[in-house]
Protein backbone atom coordinates (compact mmCIF):
# COMPACT_ATOMS: atom_id res chain seq x y z
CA UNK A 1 -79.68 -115.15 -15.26
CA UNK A 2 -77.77 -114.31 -11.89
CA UNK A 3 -76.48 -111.53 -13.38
CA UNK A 4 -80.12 -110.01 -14.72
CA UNK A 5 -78.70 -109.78 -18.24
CA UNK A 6 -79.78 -111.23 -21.23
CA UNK A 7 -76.76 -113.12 -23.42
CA UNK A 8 -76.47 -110.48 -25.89
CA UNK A 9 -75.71 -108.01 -22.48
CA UNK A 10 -73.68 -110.11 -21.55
CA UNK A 11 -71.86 -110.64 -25.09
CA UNK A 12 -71.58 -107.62 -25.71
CA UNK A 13 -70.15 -106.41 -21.89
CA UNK A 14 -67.17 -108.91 -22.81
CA UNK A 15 -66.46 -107.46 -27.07
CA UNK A 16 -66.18 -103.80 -24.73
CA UNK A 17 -63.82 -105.50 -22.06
CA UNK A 18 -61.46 -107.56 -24.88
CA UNK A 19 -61.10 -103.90 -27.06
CA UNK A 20 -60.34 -102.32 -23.46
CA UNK A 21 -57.59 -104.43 -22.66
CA UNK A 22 -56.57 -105.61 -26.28
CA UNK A 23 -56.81 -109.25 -26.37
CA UNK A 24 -59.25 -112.00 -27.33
CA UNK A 25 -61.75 -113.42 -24.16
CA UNK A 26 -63.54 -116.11 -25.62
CA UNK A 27 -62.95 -118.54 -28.70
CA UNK A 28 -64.95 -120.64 -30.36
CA UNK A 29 -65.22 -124.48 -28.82
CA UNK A 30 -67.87 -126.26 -31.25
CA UNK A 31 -71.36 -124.80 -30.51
CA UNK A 32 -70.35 -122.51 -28.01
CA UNK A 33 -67.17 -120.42 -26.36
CA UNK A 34 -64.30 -121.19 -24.20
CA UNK A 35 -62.24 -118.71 -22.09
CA UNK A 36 -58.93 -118.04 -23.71
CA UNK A 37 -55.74 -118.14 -21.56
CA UNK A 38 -55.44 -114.18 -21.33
CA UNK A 39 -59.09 -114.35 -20.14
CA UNK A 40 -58.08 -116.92 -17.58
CA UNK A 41 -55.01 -114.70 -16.92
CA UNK A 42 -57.53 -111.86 -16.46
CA UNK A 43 -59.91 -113.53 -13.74
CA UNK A 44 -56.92 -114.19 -11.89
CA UNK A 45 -56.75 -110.08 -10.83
CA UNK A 46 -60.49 -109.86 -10.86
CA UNK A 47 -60.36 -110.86 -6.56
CA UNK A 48 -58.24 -107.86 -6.31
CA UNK A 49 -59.74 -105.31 -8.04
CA UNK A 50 -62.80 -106.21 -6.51
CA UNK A 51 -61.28 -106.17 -3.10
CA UNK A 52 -59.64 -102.78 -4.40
CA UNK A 53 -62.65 -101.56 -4.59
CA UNK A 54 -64.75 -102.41 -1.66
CA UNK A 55 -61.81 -100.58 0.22
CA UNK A 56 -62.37 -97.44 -1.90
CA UNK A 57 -65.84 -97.75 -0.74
CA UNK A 58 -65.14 -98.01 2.83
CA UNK A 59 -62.67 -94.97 2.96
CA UNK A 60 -65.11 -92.93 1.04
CA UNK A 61 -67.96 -93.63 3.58
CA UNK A 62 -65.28 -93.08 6.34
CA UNK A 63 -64.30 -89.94 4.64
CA UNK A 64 -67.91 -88.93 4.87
CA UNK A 65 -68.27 -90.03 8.80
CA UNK A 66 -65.05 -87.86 9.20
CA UNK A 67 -63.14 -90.80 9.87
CA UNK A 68 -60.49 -90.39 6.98
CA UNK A 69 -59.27 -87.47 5.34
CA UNK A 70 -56.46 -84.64 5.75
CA UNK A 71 -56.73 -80.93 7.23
CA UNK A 72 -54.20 -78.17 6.82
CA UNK A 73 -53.67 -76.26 9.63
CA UNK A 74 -52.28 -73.19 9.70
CA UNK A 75 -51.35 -71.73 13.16
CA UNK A 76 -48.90 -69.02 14.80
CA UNK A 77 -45.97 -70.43 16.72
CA UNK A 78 -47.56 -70.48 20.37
CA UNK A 79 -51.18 -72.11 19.91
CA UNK A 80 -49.00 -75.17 17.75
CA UNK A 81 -47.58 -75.42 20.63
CA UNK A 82 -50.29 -74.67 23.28
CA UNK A 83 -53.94 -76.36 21.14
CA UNK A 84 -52.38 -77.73 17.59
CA UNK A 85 -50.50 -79.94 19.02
CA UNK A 86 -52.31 -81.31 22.11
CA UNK A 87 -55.50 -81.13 19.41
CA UNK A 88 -53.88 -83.81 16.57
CA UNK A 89 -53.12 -86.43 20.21
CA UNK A 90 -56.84 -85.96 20.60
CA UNK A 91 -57.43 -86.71 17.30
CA UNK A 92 -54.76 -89.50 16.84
CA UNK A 93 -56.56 -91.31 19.89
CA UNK A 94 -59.69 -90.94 18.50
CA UNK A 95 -59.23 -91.01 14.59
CA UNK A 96 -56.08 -92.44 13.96
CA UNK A 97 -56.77 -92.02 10.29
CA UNK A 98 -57.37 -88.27 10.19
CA UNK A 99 -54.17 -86.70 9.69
CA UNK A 100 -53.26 -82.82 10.42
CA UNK A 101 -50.68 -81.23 8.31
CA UNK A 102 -49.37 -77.90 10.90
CA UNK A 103 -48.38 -74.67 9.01
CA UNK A 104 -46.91 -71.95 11.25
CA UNK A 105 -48.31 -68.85 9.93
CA UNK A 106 -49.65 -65.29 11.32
CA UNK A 107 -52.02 -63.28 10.70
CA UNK A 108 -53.22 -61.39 8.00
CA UNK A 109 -51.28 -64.11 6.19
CA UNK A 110 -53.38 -66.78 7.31
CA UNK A 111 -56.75 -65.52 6.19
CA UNK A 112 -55.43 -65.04 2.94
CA UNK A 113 -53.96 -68.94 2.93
CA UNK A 114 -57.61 -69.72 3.93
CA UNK A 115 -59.12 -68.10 1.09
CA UNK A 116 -56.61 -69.44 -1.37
CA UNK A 117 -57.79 -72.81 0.05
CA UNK A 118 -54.02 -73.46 0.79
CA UNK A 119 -55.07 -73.93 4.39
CA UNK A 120 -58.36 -75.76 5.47
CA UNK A 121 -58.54 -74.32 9.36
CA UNK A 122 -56.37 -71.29 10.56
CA UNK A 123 -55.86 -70.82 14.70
CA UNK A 124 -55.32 -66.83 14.84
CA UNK A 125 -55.87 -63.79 17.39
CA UNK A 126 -58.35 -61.05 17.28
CA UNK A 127 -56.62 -58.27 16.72
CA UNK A 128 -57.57 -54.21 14.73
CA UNK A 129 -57.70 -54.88 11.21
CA UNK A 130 -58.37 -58.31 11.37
CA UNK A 131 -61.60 -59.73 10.25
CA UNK A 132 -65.05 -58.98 11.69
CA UNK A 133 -66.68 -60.99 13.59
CA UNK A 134 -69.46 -61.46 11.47
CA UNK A 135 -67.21 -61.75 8.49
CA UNK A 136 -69.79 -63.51 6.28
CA UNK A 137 -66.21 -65.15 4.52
CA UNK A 138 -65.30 -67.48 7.39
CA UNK A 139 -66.98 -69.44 10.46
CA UNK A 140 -65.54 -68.68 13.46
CA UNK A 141 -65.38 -70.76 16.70
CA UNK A 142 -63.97 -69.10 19.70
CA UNK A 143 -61.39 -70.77 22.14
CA UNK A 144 -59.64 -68.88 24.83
CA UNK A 145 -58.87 -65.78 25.65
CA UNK A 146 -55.04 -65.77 26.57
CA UNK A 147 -54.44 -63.17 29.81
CA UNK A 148 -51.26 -60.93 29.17
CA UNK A 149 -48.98 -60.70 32.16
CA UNK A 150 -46.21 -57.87 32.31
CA UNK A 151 -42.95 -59.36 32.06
CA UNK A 152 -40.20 -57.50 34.77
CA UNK A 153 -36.73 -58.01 34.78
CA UNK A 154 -36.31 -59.53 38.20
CA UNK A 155 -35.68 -56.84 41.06
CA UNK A 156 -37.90 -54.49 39.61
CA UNK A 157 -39.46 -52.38 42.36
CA UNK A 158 -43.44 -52.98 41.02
CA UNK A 159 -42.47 -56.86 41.35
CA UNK A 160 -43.56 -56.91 45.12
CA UNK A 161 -47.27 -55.81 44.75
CA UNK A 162 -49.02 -59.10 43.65
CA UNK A 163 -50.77 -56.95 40.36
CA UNK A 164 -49.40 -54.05 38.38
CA UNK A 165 -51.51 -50.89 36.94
CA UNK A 166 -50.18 -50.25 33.20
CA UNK A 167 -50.19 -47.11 34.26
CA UNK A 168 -47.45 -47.12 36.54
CA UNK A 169 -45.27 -48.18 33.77
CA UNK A 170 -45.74 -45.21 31.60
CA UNK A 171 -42.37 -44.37 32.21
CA UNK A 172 -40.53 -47.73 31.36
CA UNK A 173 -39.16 -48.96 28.03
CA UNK A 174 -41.04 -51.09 26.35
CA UNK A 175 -40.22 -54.19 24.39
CA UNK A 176 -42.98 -55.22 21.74
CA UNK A 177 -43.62 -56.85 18.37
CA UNK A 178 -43.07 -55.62 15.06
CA UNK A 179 -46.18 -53.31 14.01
CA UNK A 180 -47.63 -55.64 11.75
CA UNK A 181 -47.79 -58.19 14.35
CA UNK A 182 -51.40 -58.75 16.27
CA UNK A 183 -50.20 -59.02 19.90
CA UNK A 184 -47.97 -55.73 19.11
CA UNK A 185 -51.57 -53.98 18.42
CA UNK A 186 -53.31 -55.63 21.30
CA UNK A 187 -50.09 -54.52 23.87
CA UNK A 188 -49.91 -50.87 22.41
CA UNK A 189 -53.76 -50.69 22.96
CA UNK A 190 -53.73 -51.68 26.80
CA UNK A 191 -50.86 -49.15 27.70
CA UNK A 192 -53.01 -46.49 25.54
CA UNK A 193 -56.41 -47.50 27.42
CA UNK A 194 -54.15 -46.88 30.58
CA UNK A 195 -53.64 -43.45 29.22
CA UNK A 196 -50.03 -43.70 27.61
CA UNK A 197 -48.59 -44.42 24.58
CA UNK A 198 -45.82 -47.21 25.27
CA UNK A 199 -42.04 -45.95 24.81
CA UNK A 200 -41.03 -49.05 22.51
CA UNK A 201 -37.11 -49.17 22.42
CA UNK A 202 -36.66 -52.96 21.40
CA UNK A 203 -39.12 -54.76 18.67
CA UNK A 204 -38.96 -59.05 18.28
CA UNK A 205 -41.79 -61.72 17.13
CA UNK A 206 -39.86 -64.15 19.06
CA UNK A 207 -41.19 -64.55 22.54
CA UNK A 208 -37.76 -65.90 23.54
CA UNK A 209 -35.92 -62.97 22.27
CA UNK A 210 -38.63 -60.47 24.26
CA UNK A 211 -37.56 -62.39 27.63
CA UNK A 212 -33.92 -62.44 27.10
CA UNK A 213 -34.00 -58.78 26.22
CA UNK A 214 -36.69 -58.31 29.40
CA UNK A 215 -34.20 -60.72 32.06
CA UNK A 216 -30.85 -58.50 30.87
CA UNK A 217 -33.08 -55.31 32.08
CA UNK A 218 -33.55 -53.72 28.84
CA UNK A 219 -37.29 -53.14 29.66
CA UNK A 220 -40.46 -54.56 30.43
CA UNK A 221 -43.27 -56.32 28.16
CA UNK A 222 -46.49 -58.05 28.26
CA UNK A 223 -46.72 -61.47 27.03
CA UNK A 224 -49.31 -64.28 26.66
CA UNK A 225 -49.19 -66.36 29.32
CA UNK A 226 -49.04 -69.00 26.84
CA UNK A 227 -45.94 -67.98 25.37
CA UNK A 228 -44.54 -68.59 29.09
CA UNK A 229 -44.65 -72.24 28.91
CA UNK A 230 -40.92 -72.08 27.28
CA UNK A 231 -39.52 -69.21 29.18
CA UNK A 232 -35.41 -70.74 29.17
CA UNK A 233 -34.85 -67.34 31.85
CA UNK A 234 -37.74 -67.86 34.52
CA UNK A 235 -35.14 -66.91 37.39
CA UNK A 236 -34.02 -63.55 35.93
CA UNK A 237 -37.93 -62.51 35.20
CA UNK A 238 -41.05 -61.27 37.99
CA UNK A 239 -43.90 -61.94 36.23
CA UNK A 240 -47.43 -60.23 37.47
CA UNK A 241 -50.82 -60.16 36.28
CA UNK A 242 -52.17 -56.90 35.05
CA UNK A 243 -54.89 -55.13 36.61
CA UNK A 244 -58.04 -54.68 33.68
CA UNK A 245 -56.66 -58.06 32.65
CA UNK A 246 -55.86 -57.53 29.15
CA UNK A 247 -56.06 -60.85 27.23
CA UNK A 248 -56.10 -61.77 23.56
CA UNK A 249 -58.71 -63.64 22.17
CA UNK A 250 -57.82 -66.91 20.54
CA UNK A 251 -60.31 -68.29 17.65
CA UNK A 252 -60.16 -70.64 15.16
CA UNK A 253 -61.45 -70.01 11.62
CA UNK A 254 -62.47 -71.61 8.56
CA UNK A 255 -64.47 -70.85 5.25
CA UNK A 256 -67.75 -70.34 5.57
CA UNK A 257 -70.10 -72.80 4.89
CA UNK A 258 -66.96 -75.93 5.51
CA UNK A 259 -67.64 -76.08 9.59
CA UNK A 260 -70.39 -78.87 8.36
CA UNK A 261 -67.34 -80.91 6.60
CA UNK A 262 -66.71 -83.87 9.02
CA UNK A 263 -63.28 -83.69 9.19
CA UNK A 264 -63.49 -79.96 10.08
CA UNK A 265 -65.82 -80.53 12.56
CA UNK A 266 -63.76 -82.90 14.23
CA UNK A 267 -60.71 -80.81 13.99
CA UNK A 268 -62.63 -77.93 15.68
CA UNK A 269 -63.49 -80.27 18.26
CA UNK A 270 -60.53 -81.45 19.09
CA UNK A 271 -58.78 -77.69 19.75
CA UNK A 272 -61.99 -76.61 21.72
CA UNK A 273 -61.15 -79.90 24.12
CA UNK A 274 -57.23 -79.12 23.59
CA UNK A 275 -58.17 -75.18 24.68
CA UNK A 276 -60.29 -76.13 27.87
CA UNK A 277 -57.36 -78.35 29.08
CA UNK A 278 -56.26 -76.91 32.46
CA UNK A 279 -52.94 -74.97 32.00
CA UNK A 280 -49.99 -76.84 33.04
């Protein structure tokens, strides 16, 4: 037979199929069977389901090709803006059918959103405290490191030399993150390897909030050059680059052992493109 089953296979297959969907296939017609109307009715979906199911097939081996599939991204505020973002147009060119859901989310929070498998991918900063780099929990692929420039309100008298010593800012107020926040940690560690500890009179996680308070003179800061791509007071702030270049490092993270998924794979990609982009 066509079908490589013998007629009591094939009799049987169809007793299974009537009890599944609770109504008689066949009836008697003289010597042999006819098709009853419900069966009839029944062969009528049969194109469909079978169609149904070669497209299952297809997304599944696109799934496995990384061609399909979702990845929860989990990322704080300025690398949405700076590699999330530019990362899911890469992706959207490329594999229109892979689809990134964006979280905004800081560390330590974000590791522990990773390992609750609420997030598949987390963009984050090295920072004291955070993981190792050899963490055996998570695979780790580095993309940037970020230079920190010192943020002076404009007419500051160390805005004419074209870089800035730390150092010669012992004396200023200081405007920083909160102390759980990484870049506060990474900030406070520069002015200390300068040989001072900061005098922090204002504290905001807000980048905009830091300038506003730095352009109305209430002190001076060092900020990611990324977070300068929104800077709404650019007139009222001298920016410089600090000598020793102090930079965070920007690296994305997932669990260990998922990097081989093809969807994470592609994702990683796509931010390591996104974070080799020239700066606008």
């Amino acid at each position: 037979m066509a079908l490589h089953l013998t007629p009591s296979a094939v009799s049987q297959q169809l007793a299974g199929l009537a009890r599944d969907v609770g109504v008689p296939l066949l009836a008697k017609q003289g010597r042999g069977v006819r098709l009853t109307a419900e069966a009839r009715l029944l062969l009528e979906h049969a194109d469909a389901v079978l169609a149904q199911l070669e497209r299952a097939r297809a997304d599944l081996r696109a799934h496995h090709a990384g061609e399909v599939g979702t990845v929860r991204v989990g990322a704080f505020a300025t690398a949405v803006a700076a590699l999330v973002a530019p990362a899911l147009s890469i992706l959207r060119a490329a594999h229109p059918r892979l689809e990134l859901m964006i979280h905004e989310i800081e560390a330590p929070a974000c590791f522990s959103a990773l390992d609750n498998q609420q997030l598949d991918l987390v963009v984050t900063v090295e920072y004291r405290g955070g993981p190792r780099r050899n963490d055996p929990r998570y695979y780790r692929w580095a993309l940037l490191e970020d230079p920190l420039d010192v943020a002076l309100p404009a007419g500051h008298h160390l805005a004419r030399p074209a870089t800035v010593d730390l150092a010669d800012l012992a004396t200023e107020r200081w405007i920083t993150g909160t102390p759980e926040h990484p870049c506060t940690d990474i900030a406070l560690a520069a002015c200390a390897a300068s040989g001072f500890a900061a005098d922090v009179a204002h504290q905001t996680n807000d980048w905009t909030a830091v300038l506003a308070l730095v352009a109305a003179g209430a002190g001076v800061a060092l900020v990611p050059r990324l977070a300068r791509a929104s800077n709404p007071v650019e007139d009222a702030i001298s920016w410089r680059p600090v000598n020793g270049r102090p930079a965070r490092s920007i690296y994305a993270a997932v669990r260990a052992g998922s990097e081989t998924t093809p969807v994470l794979h592609r994702t990683l990609s796509a931010l390591r493109t996104a974070a080799q982009a020239p700066s606008p």
